[in-house]
C-alpha atoms as a PDB file:
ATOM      1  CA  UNK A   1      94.831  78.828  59.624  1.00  0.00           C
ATOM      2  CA  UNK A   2      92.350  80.711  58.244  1.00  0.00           C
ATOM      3  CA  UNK A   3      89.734  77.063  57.880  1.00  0.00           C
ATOM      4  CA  UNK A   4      90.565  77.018  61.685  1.00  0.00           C
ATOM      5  CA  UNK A   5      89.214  80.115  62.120  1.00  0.00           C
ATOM      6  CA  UNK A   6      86.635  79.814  59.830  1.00  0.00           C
ATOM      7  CA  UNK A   7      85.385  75.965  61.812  1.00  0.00           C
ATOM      8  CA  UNK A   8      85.748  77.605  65.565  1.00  0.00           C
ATOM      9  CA  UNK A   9      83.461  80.929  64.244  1.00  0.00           C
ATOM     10  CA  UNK A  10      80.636  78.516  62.328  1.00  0.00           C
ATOM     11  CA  UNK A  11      80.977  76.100  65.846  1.00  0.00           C
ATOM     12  CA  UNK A  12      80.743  79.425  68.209  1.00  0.00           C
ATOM     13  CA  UNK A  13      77.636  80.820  66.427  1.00  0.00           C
ATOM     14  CA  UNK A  14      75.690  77.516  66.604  1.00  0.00           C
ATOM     15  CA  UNK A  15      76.434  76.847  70.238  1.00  0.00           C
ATOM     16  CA  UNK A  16      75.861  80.463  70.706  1.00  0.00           C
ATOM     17  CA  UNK A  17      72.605  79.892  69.238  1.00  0.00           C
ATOM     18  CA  UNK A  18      72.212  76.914  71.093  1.00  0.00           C
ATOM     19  CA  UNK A  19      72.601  78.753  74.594  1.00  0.00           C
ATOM     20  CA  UNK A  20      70.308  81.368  73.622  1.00  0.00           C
ATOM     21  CA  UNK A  21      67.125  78.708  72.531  1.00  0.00           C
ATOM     22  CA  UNK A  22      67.968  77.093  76.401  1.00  0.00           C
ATOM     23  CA  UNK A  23      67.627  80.198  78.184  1.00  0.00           C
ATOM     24  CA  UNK A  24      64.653  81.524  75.572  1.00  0.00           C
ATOM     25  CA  UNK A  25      62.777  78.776  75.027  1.00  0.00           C
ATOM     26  CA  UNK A  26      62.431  77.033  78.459  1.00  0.00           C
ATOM     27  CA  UNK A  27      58.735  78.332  79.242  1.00  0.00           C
ATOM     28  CA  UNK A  28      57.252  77.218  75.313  1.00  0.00           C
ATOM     29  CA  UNK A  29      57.694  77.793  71.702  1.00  0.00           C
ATOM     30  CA  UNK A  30      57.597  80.959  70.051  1.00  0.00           C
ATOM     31  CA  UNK A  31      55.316  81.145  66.749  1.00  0.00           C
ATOM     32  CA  UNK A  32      57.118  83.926  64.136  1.00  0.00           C
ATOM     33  CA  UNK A  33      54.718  82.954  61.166  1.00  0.00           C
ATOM     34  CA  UNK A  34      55.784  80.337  59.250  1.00  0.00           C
ATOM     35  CA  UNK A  35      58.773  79.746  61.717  1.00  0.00           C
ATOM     36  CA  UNK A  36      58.580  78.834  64.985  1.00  0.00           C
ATOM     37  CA  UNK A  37      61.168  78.276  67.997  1.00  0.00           C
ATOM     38  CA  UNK A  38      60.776  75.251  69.626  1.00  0.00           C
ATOM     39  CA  UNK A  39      62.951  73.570  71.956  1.00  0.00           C
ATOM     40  CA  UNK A  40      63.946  69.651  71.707  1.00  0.00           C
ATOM     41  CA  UNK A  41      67.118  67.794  72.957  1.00  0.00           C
ATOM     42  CA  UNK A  42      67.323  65.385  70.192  1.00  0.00           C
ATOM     43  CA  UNK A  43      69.002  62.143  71.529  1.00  0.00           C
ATOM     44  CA  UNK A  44      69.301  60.403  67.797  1.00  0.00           C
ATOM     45  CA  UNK A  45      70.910  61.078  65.072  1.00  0.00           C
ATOM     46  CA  UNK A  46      69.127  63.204  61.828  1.00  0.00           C
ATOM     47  CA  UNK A  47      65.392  63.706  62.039  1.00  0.00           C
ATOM     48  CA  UNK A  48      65.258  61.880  65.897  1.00  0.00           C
ATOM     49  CA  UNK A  49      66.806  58.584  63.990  1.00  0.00           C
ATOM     50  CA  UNK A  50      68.662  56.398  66.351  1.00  0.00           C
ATOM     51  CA  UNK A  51      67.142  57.527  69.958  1.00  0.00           C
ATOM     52  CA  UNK A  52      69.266  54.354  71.502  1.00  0.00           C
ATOM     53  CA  UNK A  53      72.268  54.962  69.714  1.00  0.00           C
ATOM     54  CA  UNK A  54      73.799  58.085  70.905  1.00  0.00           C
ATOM     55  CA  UNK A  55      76.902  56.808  72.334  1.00  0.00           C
ATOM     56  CA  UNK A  56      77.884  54.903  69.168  1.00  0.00           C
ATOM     57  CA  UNK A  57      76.573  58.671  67.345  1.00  0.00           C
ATOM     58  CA  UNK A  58      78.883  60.843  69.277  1.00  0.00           C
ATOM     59  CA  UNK A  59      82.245  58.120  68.398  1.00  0.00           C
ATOM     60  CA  UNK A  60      81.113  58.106  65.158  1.00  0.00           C
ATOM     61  CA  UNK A  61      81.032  61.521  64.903  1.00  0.00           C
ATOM     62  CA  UNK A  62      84.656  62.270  66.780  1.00  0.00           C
ATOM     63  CA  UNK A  63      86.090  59.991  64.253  1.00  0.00           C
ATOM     64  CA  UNK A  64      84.416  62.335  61.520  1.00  0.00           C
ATOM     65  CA  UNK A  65      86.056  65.108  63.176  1.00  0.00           C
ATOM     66  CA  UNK A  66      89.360  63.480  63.495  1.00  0.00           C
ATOM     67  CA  UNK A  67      89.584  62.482  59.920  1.00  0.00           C
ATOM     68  CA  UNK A  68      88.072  65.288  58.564  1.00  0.00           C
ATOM     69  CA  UNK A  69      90.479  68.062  60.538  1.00  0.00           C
ATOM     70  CA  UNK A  70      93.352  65.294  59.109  1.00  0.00           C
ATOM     71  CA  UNK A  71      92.387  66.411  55.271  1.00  0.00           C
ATOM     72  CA  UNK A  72      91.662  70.176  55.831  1.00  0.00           C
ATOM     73  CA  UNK A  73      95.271  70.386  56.997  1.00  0.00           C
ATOM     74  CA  UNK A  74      97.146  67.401  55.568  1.00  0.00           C
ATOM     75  CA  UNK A  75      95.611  67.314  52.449  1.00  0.00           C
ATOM     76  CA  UNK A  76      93.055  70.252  51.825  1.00  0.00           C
ATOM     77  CA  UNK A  77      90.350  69.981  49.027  1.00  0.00           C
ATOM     78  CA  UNK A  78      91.815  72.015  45.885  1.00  0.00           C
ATOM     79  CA  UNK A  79      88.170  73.698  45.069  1.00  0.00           C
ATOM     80  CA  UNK A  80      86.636  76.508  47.470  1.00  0.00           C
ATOM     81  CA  UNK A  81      83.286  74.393  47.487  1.00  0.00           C
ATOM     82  CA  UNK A  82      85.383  71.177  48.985  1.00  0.00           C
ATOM     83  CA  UNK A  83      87.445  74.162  51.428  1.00  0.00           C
ATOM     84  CA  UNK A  84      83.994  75.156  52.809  1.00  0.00           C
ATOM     85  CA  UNK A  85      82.257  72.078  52.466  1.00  0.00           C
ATOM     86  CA  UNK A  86      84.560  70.033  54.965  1.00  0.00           C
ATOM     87  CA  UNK A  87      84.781  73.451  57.213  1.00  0.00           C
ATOM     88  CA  UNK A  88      80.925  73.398  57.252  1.00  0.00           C
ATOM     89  CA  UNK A  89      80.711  69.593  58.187  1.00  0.00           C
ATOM     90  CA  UNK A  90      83.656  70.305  60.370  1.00  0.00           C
ATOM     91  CA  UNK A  91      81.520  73.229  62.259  1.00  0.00           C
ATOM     92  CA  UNK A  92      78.366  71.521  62.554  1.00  0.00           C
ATOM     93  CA  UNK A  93      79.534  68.091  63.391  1.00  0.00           C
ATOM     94  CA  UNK A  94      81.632  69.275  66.254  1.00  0.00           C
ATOM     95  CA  UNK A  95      78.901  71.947  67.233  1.00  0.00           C
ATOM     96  CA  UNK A  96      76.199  68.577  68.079  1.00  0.00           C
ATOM     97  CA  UNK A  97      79.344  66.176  69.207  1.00  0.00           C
ATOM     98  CA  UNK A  98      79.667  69.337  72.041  1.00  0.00           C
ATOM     99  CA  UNK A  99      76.316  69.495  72.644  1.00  0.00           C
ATOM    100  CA  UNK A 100      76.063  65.073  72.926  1.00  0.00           C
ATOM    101  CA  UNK A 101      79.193  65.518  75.291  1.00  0.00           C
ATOM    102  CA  UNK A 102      78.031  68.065  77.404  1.00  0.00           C
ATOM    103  CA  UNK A 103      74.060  67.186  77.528  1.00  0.00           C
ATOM    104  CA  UNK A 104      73.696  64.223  76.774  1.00  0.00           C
ATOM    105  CA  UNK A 105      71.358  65.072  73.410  1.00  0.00           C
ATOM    106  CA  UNK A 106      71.406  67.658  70.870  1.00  0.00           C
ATOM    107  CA  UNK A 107      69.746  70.899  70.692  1.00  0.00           C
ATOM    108  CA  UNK A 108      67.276  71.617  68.180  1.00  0.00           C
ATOM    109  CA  UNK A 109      65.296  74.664  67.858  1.00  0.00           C
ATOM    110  CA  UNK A 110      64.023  75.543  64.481  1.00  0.00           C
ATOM    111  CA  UNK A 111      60.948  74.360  63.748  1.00  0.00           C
ATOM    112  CA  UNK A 112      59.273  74.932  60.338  1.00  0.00           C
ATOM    113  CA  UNK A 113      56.198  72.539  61.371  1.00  0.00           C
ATOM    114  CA  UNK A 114      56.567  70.990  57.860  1.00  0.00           C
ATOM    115  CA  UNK A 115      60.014  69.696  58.820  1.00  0.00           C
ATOM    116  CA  UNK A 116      62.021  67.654  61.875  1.00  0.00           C
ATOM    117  CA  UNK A 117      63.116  70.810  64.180  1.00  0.00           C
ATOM    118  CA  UNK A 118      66.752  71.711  63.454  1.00  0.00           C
ATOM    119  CA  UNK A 119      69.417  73.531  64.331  1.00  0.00           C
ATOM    120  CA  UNK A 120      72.250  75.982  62.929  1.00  0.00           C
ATOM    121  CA  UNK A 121      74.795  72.949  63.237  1.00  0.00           C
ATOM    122  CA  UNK A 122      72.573  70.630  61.191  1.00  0.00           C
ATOM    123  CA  UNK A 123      72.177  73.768  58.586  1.00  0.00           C
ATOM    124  CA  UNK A 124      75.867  73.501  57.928  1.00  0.00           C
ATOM    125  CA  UNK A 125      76.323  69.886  57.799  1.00  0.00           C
ATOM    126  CA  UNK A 126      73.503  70.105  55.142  1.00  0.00           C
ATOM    127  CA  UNK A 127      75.074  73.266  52.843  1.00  0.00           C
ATOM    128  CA  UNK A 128      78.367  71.218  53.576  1.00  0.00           C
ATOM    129  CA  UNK A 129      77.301  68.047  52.178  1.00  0.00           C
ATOM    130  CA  UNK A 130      75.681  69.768  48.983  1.00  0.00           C
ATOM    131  CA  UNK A 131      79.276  71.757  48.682  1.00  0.00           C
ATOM    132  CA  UNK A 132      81.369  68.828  48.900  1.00  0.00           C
ATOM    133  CA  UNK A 133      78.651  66.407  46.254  1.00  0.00           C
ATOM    134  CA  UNK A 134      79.259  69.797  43.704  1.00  0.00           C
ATOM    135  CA  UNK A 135      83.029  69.894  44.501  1.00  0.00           C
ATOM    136  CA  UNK A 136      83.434  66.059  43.559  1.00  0.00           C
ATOM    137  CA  UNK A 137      80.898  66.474  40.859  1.00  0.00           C
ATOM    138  CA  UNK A 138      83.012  69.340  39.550  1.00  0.00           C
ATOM    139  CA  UNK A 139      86.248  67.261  39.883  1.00  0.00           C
ATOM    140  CA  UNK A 140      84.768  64.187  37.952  1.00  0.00           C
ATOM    141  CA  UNK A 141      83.254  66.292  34.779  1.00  0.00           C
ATOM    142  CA  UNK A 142      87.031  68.315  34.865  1.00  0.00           C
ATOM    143  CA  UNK A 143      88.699  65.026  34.501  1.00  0.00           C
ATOM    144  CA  UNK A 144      86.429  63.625  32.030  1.00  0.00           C
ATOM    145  CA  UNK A 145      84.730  60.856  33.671  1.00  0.00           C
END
C-alpha cells in the first residue's frame, strides 16, 4: 500500500508541476540563471525522438504500467533501490502516459539550454532506471556472478 501511495504522490507532484508550467509559462520562458522555464509539448518519445510515433508511445507505455504495477504487487523487488526504482518508473511513466492521453503530447518545462527540456516525470524515470541498473547490479555481485 504504501508503493501505491508513494506512485500516486511522485504522479500528483509532476502533473502538479505540469499544470503550473501551462498556466506560467504561456506568455514565454523564464531565465533563472543557469535554469530556465520553457514550455514544449513534446509529441515523441525521450529527447523529441519519435514525433510520428506517439500513439504506438502511449501503448507502449500502458503496457509498462500494466506490467510494472503487476511486479510491485505480485512480486515486489526484494532491495529498497528495485522498491523505488519501479515506483519511480511507475510515477513518471504514468505522469507523461496522462499527459499523451489528455493532450495529445507531453509537457516539458525544464530547460538547462545544454540539455533536451524535461520534466519532473522524465526526472524519475531517469533516478528510476539508475535505481533499478544498481539493484540488479547489487543482486548479480550478491549471488556471485
Amino acid at each position: 500500500m504504501i508503493q501505491l501511495l508513494a506512485v500516486l504522490l511522485l504522479f500528483g507532484l509532476d502533473q502538479a508541476s505540469k499544470r503550473w508550467a501551462t498556466a506560467a509559462l504561456a506568455g514565454g520562458s523564464r531565465d533563472l540563471g543557469l535554469l530556465s522555464l520553457t514550455l514544449v509539448q513534446n509529441r515523441g518519445a525521450a529527447f523529441g525522438l519519435g514525433q510520428n510515433y506517439s500513439g504506438l508511445i502511449a501503448v507502449m507505455a500502458g503496457v509498462f504500467l500494466l506490467l510494472g504495477f503487476l511486479v510491485l504487487f505480485l512480486k515486489p523487488p526484494k532491495t529498497a533501490f528495485g522498491r523505488w526504482g519501479l515506483i519511480l518508473l511507475l510515477a513518471g511513466a504514468g505522469g507523461n502516459l496522462a499527459d499523451r492521453i489528455r493532450l495529445g503530447a507531453v509537457v516539458d518545462f525544464i530547460d538547462f539550454r545544454f540539455w533536451p527540456v524535461f520534466n519532473l516525470a522524465d526526472t524519475w524515470i531517469t533516478c528510476g532506471t539508475i535505481l533499478l541498473a544498481l539493484a540488479f547490479w547489487k543482486l548479480e555481485t550478491q549471488e556471485g556472478k
